[in-house]
N, C-alpha and C. Protein backbone atom coordinates (compact mmCIF):
# COMPACT_ATOMS: atom_id res chain seq x y z
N UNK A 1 85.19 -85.09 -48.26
CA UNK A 1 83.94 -85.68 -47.70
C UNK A 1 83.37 -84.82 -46.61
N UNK A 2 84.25 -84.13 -45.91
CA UNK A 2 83.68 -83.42 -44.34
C UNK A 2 82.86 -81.97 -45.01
N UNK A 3 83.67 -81.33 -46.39
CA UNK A 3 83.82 -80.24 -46.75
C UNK A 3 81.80 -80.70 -47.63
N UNK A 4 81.88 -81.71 -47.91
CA UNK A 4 80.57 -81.26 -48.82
C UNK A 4 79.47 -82.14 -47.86
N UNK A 5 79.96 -82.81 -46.73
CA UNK A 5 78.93 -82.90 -45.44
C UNK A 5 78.42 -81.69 -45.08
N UNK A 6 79.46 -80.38 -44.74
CA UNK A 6 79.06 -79.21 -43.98
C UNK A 6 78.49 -78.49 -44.99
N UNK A 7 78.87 -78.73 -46.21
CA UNK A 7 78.00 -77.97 -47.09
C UNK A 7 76.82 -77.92 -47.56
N UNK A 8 76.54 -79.77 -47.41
CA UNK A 8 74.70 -79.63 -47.31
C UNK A 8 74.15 -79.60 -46.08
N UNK A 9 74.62 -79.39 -45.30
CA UNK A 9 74.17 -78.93 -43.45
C UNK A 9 73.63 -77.22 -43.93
N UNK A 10 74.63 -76.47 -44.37
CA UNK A 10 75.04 -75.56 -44.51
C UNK A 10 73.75 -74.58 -45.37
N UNK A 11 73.17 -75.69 -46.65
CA UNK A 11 72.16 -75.61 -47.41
C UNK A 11 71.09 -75.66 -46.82
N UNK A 12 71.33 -76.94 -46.22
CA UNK A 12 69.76 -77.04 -45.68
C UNK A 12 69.15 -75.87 -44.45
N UNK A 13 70.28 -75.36 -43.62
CA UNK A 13 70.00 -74.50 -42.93
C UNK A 13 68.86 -73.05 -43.26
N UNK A 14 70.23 -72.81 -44.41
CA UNK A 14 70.09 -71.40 -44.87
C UNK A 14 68.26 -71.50 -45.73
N UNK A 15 67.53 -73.29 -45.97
CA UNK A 15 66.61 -72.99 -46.74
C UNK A 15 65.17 -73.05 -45.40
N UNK A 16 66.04 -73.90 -44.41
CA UNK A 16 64.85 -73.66 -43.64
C UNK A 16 64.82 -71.96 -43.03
N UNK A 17 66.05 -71.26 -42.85
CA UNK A 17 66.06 -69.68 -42.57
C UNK A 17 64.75 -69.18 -43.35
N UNK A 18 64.96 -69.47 -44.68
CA UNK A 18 64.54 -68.32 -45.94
C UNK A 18 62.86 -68.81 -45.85
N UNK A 19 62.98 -69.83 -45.50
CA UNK A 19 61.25 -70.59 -45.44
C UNK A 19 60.68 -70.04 -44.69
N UNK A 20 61.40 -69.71 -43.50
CA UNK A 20 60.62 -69.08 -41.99
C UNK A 20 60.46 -67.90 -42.18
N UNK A 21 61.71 -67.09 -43.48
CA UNK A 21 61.18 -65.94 -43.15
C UNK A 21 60.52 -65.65 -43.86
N UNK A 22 60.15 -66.29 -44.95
CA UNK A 22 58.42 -66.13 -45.83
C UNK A 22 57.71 -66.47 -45.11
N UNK A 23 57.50 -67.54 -44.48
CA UNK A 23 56.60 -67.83 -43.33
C UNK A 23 56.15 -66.46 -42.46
N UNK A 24 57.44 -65.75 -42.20
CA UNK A 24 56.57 -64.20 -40.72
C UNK A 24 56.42 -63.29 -41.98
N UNK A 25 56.95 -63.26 -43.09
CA UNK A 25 56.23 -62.31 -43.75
C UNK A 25 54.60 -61.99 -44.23
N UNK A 26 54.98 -63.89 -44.76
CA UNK A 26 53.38 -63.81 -45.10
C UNK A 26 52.44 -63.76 -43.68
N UNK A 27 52.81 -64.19 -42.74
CA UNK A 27 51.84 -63.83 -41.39
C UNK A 27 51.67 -62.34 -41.26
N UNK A 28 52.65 -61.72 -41.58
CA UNK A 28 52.80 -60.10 -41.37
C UNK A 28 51.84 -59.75 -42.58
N UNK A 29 51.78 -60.17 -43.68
CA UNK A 29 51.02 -59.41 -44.07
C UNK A 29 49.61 -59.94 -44.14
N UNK A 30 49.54 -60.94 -44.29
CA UNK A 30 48.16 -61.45 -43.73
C UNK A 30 47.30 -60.47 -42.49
N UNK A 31 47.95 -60.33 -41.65
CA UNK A 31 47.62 -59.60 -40.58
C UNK A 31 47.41 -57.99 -40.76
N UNK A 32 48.23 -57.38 -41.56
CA UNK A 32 48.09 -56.63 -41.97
C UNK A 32 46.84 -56.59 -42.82
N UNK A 33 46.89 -57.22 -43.93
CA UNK A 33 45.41 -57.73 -44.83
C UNK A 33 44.38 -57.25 -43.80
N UNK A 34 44.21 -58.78 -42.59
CA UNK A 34 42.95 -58.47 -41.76
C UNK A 34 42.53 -57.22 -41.28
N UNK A 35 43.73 -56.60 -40.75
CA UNK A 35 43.68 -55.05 -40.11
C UNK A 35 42.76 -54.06 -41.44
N UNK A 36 43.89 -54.23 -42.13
CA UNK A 36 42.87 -53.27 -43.91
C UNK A 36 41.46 -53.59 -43.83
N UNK A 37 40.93 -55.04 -43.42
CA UNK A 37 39.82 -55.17 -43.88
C UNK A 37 38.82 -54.56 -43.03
N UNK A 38 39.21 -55.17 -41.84
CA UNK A 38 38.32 -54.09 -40.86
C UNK A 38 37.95 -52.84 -40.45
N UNK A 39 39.39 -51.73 -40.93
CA UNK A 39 38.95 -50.68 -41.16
C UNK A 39 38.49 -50.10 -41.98
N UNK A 40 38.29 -50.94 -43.57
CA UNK A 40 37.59 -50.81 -44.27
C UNK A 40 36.46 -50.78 -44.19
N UNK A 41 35.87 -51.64 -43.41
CA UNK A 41 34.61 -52.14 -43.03
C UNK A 41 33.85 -51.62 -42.32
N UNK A 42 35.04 -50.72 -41.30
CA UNK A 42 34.23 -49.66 -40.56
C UNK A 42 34.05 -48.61 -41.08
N UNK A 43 34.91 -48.09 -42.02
CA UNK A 43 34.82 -46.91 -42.83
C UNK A 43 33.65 -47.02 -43.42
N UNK A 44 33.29 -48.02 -44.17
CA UNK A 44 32.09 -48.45 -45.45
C UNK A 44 30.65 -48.39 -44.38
N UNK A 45 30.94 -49.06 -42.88
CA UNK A 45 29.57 -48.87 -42.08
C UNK A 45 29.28 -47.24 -41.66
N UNK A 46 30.51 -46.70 -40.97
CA UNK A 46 30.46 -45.48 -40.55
C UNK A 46 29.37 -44.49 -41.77
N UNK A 47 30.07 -44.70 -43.36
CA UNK A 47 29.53 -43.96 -44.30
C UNK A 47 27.94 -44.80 -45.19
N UNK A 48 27.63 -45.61 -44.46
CA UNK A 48 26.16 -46.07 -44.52
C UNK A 48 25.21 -44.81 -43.83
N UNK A 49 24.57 -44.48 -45.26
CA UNK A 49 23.12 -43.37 -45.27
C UNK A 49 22.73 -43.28 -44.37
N UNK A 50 22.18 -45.09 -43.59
CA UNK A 50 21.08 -45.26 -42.68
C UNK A 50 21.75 -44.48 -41.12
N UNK A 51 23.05 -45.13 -40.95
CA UNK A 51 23.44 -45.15 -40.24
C UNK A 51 24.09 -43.49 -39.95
N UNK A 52 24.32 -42.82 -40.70
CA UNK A 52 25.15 -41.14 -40.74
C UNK A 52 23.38 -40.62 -40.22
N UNK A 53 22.23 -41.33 -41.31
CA UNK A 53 21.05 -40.29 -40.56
C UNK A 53 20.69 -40.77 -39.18
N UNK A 54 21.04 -41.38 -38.87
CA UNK A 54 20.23 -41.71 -37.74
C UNK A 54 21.28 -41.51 -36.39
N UNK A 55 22.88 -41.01 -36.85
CA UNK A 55 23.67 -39.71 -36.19
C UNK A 55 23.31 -38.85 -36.02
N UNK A 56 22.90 -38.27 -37.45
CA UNK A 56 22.36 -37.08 -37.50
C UNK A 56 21.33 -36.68 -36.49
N UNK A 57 20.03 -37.45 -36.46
CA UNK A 57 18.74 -37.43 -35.75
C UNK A 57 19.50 -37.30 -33.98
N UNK A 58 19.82 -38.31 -34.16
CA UNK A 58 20.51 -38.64 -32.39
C UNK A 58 20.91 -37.06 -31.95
N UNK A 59 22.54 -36.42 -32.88
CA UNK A 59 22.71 -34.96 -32.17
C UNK A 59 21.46 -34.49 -32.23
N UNK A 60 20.91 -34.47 -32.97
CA UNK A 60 19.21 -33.54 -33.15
C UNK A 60 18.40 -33.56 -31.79
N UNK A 61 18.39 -34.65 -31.49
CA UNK A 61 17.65 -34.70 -30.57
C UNK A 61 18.47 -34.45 -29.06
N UNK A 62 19.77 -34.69 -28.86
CA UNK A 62 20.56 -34.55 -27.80
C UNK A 62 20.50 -33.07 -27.87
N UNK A 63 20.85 -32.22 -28.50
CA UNK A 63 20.65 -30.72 -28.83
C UNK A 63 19.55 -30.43 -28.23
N UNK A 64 18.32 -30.70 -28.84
CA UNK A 64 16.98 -30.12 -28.77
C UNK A 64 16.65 -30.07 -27.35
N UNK A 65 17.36 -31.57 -26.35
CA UNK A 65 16.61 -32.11 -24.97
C UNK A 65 17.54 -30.96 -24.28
N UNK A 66 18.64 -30.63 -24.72
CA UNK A 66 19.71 -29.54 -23.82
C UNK A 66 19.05 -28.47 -23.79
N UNK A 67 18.25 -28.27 -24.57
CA UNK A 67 17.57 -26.55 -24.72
C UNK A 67 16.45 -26.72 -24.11
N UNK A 68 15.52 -28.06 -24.25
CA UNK A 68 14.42 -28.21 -23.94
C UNK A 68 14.22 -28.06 -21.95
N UNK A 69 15.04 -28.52 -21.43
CA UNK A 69 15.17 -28.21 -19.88
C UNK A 69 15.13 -26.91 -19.64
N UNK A 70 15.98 -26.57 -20.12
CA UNK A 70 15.97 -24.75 -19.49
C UNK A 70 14.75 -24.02 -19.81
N UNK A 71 14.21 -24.67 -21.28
CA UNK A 71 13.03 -23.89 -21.65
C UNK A 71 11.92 -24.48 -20.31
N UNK A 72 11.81 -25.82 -20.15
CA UNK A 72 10.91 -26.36 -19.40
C UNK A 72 10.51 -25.74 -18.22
N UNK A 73 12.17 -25.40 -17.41
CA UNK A 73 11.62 -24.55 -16.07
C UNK A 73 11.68 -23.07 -16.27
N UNK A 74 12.17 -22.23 -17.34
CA UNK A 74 11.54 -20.99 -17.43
C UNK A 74 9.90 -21.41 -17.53
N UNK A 75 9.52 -21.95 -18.26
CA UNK A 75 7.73 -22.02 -18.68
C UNK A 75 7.36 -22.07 -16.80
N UNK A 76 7.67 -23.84 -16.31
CA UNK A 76 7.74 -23.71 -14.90
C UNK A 76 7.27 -22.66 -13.82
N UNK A 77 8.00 -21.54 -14.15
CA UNK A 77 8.20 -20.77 -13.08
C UNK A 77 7.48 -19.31 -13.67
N UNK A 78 7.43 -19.56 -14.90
CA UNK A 78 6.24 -18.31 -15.30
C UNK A 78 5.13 -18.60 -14.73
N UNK A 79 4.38 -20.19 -15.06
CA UNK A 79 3.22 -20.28 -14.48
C UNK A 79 2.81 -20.44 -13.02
N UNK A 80 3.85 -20.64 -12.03
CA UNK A 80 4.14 -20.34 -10.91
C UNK A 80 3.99 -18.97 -10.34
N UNK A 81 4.78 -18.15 -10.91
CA UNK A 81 4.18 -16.66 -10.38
C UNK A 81 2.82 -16.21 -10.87
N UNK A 82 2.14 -16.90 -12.51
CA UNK A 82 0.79 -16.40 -12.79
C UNK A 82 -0.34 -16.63 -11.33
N UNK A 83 0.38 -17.90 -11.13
CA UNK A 83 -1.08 -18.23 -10.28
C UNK A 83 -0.64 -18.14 -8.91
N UNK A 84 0.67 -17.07 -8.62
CA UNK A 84 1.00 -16.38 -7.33
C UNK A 84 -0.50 -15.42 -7.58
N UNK A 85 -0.02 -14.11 -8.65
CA UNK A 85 -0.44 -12.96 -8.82
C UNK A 85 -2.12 -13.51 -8.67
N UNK A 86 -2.63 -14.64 -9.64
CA UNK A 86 -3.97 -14.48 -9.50
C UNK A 86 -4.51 -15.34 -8.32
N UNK A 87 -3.74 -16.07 -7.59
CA UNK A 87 -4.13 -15.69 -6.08
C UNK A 87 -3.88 -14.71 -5.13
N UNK A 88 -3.16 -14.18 -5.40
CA UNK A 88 -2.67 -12.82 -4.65
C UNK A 88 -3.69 -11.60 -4.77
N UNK A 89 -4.52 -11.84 -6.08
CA UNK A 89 -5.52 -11.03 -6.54
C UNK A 89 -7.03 -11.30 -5.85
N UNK A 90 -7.34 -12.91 -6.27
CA UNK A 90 -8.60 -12.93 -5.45
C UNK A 90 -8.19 -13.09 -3.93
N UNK A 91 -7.29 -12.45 -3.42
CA UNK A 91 -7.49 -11.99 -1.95
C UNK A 91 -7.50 -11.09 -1.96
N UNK A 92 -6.94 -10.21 -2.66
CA UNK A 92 -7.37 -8.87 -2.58
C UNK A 92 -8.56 -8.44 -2.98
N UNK A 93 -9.09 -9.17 -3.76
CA UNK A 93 -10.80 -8.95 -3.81
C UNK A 93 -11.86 -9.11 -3.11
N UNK A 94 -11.55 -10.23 -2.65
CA UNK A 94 -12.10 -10.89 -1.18
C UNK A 94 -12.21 -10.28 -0.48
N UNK A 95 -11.30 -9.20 -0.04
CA UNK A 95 -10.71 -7.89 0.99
C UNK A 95 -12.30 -7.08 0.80
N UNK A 96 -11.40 -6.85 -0.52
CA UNK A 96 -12.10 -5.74 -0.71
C UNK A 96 -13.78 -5.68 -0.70
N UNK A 97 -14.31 -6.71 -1.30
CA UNK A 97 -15.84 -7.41 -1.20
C UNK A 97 -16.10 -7.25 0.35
N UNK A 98 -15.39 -7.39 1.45
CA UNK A 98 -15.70 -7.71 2.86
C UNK A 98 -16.07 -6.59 3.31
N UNK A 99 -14.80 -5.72 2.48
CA UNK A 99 -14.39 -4.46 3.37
C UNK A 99 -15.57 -3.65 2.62
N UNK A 100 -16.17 -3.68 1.31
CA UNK A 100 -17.15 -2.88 0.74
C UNK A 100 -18.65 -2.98 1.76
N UNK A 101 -18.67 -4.38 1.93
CA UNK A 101 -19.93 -4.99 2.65
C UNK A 101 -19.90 -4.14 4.17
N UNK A 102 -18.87 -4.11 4.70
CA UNK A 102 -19.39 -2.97 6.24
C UNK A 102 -19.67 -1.78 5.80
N UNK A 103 -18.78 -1.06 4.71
CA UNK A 103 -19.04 -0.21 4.55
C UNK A 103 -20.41 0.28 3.93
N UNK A 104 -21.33 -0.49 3.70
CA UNK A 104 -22.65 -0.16 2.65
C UNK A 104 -23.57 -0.36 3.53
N UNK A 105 -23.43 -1.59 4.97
CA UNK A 105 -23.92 -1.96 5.98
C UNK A 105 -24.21 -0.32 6.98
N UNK A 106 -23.19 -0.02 7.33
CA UNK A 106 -22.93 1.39 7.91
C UNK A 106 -23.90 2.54 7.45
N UNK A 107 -23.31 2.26 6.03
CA UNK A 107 -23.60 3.81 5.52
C UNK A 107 -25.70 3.86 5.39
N UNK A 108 -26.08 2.23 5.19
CA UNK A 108 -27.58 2.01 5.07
C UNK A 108 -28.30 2.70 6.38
N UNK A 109 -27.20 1.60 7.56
CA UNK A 109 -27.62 1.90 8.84
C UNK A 109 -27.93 3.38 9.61
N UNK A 110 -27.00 4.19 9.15
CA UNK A 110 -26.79 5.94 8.85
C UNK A 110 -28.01 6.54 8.09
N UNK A 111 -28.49 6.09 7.48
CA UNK A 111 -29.28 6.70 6.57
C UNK A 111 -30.82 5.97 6.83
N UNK A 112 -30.66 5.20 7.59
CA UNK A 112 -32.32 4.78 8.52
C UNK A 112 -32.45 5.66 9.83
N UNK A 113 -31.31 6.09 10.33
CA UNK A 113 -31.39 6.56 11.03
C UNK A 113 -31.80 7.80 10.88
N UNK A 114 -31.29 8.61 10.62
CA UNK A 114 -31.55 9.70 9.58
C UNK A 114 -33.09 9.89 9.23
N UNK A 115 -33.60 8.97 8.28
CA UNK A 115 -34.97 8.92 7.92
C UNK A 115 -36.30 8.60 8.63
N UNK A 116 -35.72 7.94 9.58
CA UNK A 116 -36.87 6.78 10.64
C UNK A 116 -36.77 7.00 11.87
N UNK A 117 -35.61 7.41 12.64
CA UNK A 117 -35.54 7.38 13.65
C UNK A 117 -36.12 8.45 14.58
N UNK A 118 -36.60 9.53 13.95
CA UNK A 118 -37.46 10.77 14.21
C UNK A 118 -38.79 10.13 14.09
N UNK A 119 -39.31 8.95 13.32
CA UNK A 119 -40.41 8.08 13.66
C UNK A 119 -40.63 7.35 14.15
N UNK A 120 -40.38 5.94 13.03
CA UNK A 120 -40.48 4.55 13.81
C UNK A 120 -39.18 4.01 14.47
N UNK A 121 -38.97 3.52 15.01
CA UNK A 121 -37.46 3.30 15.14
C UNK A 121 -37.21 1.85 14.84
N UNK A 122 -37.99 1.34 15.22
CA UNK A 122 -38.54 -0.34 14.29
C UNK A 122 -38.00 -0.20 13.51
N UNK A 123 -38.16 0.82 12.72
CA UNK A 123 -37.76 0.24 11.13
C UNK A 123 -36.54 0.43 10.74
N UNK A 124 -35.32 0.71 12.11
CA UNK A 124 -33.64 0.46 11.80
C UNK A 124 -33.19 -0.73 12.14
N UNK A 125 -32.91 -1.45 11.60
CA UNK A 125 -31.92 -2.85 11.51
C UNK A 125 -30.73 -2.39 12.69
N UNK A 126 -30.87 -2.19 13.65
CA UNK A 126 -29.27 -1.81 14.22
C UNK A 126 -28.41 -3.14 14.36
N UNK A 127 -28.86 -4.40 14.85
CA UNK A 127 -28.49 -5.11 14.83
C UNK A 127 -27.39 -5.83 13.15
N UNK A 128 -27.57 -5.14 12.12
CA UNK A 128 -26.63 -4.88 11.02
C UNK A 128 -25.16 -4.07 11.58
N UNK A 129 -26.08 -3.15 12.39
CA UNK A 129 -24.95 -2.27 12.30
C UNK A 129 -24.02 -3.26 13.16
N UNK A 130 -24.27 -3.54 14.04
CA UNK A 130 -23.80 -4.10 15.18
C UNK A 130 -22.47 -5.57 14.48
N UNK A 131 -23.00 -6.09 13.78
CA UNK A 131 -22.44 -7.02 12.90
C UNK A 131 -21.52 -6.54 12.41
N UNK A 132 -21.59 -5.66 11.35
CA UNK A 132 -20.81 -4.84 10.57
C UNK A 132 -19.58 -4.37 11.86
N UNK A 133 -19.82 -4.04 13.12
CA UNK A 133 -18.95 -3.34 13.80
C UNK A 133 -17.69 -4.26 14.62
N UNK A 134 -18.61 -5.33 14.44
CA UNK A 134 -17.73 -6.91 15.28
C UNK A 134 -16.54 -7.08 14.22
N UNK A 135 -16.79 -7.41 12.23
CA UNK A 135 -16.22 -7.75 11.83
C UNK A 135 -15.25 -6.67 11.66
N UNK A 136 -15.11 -5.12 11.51
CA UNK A 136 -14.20 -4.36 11.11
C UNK A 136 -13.50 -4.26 11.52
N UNK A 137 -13.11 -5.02 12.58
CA UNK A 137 -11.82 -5.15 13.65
C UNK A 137 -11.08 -6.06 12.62
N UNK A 138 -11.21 -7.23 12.20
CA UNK A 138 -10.71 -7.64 11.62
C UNK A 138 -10.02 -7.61 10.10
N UNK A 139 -10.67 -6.38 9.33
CA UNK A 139 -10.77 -5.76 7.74
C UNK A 139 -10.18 -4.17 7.87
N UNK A 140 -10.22 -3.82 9.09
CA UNK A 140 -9.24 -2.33 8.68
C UNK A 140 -8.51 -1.78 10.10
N UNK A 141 -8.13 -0.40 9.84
CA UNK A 141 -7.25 -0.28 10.84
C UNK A 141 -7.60 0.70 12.14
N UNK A 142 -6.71 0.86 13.23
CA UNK A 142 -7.06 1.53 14.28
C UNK A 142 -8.33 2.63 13.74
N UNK A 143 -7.88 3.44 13.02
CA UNK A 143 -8.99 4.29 12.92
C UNK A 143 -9.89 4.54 12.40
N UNK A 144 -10.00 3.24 11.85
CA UNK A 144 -11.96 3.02 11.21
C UNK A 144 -12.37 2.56 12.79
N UNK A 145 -11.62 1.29 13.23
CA UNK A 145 -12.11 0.91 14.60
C UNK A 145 -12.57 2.12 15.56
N UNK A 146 -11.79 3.15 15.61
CA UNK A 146 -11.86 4.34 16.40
C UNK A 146 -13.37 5.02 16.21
N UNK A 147 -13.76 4.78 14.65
CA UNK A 147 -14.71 5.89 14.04
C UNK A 147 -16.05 5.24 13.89
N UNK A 148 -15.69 3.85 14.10
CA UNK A 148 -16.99 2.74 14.19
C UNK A 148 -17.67 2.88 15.44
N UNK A 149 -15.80 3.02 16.29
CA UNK A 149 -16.77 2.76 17.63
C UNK A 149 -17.83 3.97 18.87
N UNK A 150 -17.29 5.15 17.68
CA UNK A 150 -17.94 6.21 18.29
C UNK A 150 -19.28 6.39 17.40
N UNK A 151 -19.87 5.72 16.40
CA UNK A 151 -21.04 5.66 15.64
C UNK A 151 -21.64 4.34 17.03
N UNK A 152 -20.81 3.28 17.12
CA UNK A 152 -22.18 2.19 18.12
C UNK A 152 -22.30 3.08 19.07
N UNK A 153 -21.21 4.12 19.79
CA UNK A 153 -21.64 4.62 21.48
C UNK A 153 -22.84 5.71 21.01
N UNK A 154 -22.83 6.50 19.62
CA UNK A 154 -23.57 7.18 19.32
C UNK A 154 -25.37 7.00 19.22
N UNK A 155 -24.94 5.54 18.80
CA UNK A 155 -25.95 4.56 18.40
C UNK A 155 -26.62 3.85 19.62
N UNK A 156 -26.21 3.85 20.40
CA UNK A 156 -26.21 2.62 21.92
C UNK A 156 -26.88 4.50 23.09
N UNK A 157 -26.25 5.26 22.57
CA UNK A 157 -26.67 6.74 23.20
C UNK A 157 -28.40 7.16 22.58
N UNK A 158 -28.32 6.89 21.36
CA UNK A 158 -29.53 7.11 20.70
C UNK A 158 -31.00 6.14 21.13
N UNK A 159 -30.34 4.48 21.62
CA UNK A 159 -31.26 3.85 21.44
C UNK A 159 -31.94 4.06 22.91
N UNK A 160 -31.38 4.42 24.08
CA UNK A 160 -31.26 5.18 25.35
C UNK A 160 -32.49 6.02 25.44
N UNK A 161 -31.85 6.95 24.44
CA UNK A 161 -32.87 8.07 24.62
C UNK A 161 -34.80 7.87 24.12
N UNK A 162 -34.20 7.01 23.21
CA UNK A 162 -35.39 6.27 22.56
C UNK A 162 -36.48 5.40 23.49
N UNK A 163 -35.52 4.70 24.57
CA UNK A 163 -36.46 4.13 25.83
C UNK A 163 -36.27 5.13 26.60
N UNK A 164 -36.14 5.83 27.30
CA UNK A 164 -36.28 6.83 27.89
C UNK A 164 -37.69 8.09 28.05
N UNK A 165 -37.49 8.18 26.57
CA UNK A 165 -38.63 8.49 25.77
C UNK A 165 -40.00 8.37 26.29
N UNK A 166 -40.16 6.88 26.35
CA UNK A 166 -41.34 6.02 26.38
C UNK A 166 -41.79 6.36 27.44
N UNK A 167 -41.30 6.75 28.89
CA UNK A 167 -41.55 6.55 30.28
C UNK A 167 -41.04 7.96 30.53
N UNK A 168 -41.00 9.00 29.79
CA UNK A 168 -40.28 9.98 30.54
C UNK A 168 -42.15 11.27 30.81
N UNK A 169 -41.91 11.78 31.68
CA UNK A 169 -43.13 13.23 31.72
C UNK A 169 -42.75 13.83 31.08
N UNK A 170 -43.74 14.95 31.36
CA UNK A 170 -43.55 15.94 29.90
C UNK A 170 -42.71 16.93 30.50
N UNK A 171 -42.10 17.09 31.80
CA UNK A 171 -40.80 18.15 32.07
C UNK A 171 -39.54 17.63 31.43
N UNK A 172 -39.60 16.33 31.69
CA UNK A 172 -38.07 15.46 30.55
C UNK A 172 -38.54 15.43 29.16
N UNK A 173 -39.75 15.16 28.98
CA UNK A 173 -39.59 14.68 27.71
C UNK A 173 -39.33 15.91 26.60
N UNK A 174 -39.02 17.39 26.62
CA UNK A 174 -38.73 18.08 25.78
C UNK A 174 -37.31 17.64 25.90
N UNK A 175 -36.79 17.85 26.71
CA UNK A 175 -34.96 17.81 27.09
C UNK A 175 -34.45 16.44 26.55
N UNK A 176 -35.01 15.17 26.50
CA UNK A 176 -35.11 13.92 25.99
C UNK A 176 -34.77 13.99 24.66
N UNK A 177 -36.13 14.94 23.58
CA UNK A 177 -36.22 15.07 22.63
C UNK A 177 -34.91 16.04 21.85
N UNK A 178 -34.40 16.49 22.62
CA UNK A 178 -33.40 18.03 22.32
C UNK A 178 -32.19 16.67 22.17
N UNK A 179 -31.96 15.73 22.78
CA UNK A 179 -30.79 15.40 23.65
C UNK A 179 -30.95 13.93 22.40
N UNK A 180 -32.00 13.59 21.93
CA UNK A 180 -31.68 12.97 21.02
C UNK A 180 -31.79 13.31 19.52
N UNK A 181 -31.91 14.56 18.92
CA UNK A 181 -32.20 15.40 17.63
C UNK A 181 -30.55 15.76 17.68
N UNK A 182 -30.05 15.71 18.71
CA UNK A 182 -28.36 16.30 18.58
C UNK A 182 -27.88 15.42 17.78
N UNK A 183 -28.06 13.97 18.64
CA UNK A 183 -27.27 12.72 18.30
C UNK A 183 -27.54 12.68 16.63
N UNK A 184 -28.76 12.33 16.12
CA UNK A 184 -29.45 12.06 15.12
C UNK A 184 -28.73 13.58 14.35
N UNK A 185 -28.69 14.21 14.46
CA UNK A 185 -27.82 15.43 13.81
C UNK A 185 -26.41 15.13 13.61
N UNK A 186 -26.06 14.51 14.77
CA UNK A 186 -24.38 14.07 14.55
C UNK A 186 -23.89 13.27 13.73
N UNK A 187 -24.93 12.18 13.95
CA UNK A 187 -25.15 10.84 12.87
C UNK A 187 -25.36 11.86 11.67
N UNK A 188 -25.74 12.38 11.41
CA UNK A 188 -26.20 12.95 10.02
C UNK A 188 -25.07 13.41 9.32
N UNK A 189 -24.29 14.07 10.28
CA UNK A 189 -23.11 14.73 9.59
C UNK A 189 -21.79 13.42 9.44
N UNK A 190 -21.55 12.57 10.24
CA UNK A 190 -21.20 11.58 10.18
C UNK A 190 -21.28 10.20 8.79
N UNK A 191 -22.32 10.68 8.52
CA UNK A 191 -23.31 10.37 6.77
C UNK A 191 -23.08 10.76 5.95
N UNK A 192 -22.68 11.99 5.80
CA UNK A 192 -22.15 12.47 4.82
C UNK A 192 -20.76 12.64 4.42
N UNK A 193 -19.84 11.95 5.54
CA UNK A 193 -18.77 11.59 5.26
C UNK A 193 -18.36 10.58 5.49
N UNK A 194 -19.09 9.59 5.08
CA UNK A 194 -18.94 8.01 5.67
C UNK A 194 -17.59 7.60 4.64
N UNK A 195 -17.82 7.67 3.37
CA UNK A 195 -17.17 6.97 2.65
C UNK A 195 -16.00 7.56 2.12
N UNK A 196 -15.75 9.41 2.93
CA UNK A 196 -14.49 9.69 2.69
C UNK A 196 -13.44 8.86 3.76
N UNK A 197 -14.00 8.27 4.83
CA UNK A 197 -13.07 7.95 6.32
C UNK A 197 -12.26 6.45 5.33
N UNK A 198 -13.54 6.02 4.28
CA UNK A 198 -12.39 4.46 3.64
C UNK A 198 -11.79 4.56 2.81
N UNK A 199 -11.51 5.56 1.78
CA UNK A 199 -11.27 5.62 0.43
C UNK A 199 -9.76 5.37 0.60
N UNK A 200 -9.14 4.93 1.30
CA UNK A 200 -7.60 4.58 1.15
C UNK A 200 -7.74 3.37 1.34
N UNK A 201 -8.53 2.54 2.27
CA UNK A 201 -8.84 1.45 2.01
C UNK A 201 -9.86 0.84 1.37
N UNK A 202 -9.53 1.03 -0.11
CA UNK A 202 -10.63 0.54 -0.92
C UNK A 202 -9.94 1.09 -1.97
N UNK A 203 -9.25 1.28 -2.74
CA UNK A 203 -8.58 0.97 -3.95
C UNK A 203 -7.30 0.14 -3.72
N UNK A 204 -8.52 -0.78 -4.81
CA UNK A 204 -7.86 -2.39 -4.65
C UNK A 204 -6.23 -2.64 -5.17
N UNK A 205 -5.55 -1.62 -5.53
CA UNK A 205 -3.79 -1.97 -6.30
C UNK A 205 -3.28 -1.89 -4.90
N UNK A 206 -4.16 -1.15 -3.82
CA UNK A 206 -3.15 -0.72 -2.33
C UNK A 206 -3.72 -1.68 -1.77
N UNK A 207 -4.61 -2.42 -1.65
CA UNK A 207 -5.29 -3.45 -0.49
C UNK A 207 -4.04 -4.79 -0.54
């Protein structure tokens, strides 16, 4: 009686064992199952057309924006120095326009003198010159200033002799006349080399 008590104890044990362990198997593979399915699922989305092109496009465009910066500030900085150089240019033209304008002022003023001043004297603008002589301090260097300023004392000497002139007798007035035909001679020669004294300042690649 004890022997076939323990023996269906014994049964029943061993069937609830074998139950449980179909029980974690089939959980095990169930689980397993789920796992398969999902990476299936990602595999099958990953290899969706829509989805590989529109990878595709994405590096495309992550690529393109990496190149596109560097290109952006080379362009940047080209057009940065263009419109250094072509402001750098119309000042140097500017210069040069300023610096042409005394010089044509001068050389006119020189050449009334020259022509008129043995006549009318009215008919020299000195007051040009005079203009022209204020601004060249500012447009060139010591020794235009130097060469300007011995044309106004020349000029300021001439206009002298010119009132002088007016009121002088006839024992001064030959010596008057001698004393201003020099000047007007000096000026003359002074005229004919007006525009060698600028020619370094006035080609515009050096201004």
């Amino acid at each position: 009686m004890k022997f076939k008590l323990f023996f269906f104890l014994a049964f029943n044990i061993a069937n609830l064992v074998y139950a449980e362990s179909n029980d974690t198997i089939s959980a095990k593979n169930n689980s397993q199952s789920i796992q398969d399915f999902v990476e299936s699922t990602k595999r099958s989305v990953d290899l969706d057309p829509v989805k590989v092109e529109l990878k595709r496009e994405k590096n495309w465009i992550d690529n393109f924006s990496a190149f596109l910066t560097p290109l952006i500030a080379l362009i940047t900085i080209y057009i940065a120095g263009k419109q250094y150089l072509t402001q750098r240019y119309r000042v140097r033209l500017d210069l040069f326009e300023k610096r042409m304008k005394i010089i044509e002022d001068v050389r006119i003023i020189l050449t009334d003198i020259d022509k008129n001043y043995s006549g009318d004297s009215e008919k020299v603008n000195l007051e040009l010159f005079r203009i022209a002589y204020r601004h060249s301090k500012y447009l060139f260097s010591n020794d235009i200033q130097n060469y300007l300023t011995q044309l106004d004392q020349k000029i300021g000497e001439l206009e002298e002799k010119e009132q002088q002139l007016k009121t002088a007798d006839k024992s001064n007035k030959h010596t008057l006349e001698t004393e201003k035909d020099d000047i007007i001679v000096w000026l003359r020669e002074k005229r004919s080399t007006h525009e060698i004294n600028f020619e370094e300042f006035m080609t515009l690649n050096k201004i």
